[in-house]
C-alpha atoms as a PDB file:
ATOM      1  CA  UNK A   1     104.778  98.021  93.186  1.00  0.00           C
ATOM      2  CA  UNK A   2     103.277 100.933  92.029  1.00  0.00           C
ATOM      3  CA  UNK A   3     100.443 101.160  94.599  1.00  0.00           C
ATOM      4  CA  UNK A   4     103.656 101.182  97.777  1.00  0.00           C
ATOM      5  CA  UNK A   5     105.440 103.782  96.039  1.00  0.00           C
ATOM      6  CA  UNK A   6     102.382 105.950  95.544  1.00  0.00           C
ATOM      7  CA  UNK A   7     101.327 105.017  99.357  1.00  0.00           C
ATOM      8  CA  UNK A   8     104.463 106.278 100.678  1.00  0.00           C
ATOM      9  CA  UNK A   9     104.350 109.685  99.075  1.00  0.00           C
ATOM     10  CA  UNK A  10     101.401 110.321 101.071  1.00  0.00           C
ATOM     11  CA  UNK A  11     102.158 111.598 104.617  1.00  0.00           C
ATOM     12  CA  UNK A  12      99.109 110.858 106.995  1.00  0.00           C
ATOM     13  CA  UNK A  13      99.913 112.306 110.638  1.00  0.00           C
ATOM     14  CA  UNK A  14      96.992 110.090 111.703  1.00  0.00           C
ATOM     15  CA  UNK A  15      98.953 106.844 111.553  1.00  0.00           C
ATOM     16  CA  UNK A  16      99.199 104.442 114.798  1.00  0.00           C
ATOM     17  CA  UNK A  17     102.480 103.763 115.594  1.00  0.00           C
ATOM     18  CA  UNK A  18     104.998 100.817 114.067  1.00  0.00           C
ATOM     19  CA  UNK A  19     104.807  99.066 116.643  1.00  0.00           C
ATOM     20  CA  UNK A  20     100.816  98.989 116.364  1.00  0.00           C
ATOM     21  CA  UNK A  21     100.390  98.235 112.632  1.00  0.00           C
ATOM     22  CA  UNK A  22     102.957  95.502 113.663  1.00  0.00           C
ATOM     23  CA  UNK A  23     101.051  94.125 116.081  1.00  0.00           C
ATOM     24  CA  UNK A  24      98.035  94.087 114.240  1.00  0.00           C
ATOM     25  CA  UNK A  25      99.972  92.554 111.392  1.00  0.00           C
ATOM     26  CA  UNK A  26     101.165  89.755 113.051  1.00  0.00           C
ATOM     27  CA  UNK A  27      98.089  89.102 114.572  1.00  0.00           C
ATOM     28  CA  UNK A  28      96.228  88.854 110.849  1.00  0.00           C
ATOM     29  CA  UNK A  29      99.198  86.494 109.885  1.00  0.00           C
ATOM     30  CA  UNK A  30      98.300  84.499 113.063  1.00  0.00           C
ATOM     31  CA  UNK A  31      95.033  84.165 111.922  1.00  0.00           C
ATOM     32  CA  UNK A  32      95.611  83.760 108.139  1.00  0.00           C
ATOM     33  CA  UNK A  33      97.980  80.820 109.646  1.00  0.00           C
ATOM     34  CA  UNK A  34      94.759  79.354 111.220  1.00  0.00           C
ATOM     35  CA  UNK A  35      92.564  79.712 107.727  1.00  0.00           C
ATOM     36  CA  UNK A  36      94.370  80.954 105.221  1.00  0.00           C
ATOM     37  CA  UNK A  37      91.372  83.269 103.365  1.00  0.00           C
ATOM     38  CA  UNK A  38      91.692  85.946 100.643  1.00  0.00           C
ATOM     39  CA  UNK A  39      90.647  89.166 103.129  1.00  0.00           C
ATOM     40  CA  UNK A  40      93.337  88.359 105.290  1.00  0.00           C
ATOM     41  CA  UNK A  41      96.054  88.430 102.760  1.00  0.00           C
ATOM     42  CA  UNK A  42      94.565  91.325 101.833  1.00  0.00           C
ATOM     43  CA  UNK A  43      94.546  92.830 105.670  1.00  0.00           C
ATOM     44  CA  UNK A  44      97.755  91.710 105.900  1.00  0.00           C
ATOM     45  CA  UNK A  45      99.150  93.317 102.515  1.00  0.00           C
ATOM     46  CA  UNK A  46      97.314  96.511 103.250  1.00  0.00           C
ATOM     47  CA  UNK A  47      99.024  96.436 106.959  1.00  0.00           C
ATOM     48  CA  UNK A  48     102.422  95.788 105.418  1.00  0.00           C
ATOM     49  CA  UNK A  49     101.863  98.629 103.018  1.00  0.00           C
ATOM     50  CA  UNK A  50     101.269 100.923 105.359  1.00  0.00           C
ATOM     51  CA  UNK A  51     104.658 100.544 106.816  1.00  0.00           C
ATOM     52  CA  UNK A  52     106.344 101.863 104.046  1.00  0.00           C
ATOM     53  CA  UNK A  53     104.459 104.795 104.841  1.00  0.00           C
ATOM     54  CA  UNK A  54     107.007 107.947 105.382  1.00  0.00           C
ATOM     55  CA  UNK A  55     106.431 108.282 108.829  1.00  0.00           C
ATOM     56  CA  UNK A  56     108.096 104.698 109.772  1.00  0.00           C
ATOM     57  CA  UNK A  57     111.010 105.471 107.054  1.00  0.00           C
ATOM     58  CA  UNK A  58     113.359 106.518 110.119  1.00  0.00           C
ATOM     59  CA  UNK A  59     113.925 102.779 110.928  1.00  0.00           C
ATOM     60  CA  UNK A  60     116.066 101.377 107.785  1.00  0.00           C
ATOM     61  CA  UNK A  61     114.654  97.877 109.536  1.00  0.00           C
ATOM     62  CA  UNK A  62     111.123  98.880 109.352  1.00  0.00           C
ATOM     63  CA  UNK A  63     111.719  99.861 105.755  1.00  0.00           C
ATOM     64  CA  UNK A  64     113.392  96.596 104.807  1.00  0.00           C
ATOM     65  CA  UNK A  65     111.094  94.490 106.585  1.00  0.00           C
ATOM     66  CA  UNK A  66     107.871  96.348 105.232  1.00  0.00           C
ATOM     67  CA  UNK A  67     109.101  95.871 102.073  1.00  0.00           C
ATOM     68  CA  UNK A  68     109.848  92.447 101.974  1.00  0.00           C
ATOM     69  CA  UNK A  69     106.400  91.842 103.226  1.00  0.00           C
ATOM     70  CA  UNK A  70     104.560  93.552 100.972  1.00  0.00           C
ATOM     71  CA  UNK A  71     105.970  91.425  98.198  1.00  0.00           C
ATOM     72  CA  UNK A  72     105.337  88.115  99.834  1.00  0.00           C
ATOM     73  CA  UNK A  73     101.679  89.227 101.454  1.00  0.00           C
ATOM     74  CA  UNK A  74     101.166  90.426  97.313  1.00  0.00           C
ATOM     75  CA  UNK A  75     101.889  86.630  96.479  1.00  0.00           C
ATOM     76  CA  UNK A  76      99.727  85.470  99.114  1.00  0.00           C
ATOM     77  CA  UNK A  77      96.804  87.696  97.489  1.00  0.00           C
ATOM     78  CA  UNK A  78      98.032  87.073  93.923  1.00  0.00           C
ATOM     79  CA  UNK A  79      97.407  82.893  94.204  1.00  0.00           C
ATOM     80  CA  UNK A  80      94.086  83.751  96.066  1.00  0.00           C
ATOM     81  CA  UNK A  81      92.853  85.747  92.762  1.00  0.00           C
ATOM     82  CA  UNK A  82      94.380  83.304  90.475  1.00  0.00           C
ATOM     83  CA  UNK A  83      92.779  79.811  92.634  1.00  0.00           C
ATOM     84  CA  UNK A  84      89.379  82.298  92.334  1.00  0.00           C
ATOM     85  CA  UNK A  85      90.212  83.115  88.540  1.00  0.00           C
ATOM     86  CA  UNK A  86      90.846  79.248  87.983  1.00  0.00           C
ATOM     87  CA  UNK A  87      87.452  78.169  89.551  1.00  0.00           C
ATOM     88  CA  UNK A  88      85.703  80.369  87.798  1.00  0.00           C
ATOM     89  CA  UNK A  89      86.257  78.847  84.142  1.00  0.00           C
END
């Protein structure tokens, strides 16, 4: 949890929109729906990061939400490493 909290203290004017890194999000959970694959859940947990970014904090929804994914896209990596990890030995 320490990389969202140290994300969000960042401000970054550059941002695209919520509704953008939504979009985009849902379309890499589309996909990762298709064929699940390690990048995506990591395009995916780097999209929900970013909406815990100040600049969507004015929607206590977006915050929620963003949160929430970020801890089930960090599974989704986390079993990806540890199937890797696991074939590996």
């Amino acid at each position: 949890m320490n990389t969202i909290n140290s994300r969000a203290m960042r401000y970054d004017p550059s941002l695209p929109d919520a509704e953008s890194v939504m979009a985009s999000l849902l379309y890499i959970a589309t996909l990762y729906i298709k064929k699940p694959t390690y990048e995506l859940a990591k395009q995916a947990l780097r999209l929900a990061e970013t909406l815990t970014a100040p600049e969507y904090a004015d929607s206590d929804l977006i915050c929620r939400v963003s949160r929430r994914m970020c801890v089930q896209w960090t599974l989704l990596v986390n079993e990806h490493e540890q199937a890797q990890t696991s074939l590996a030995i």
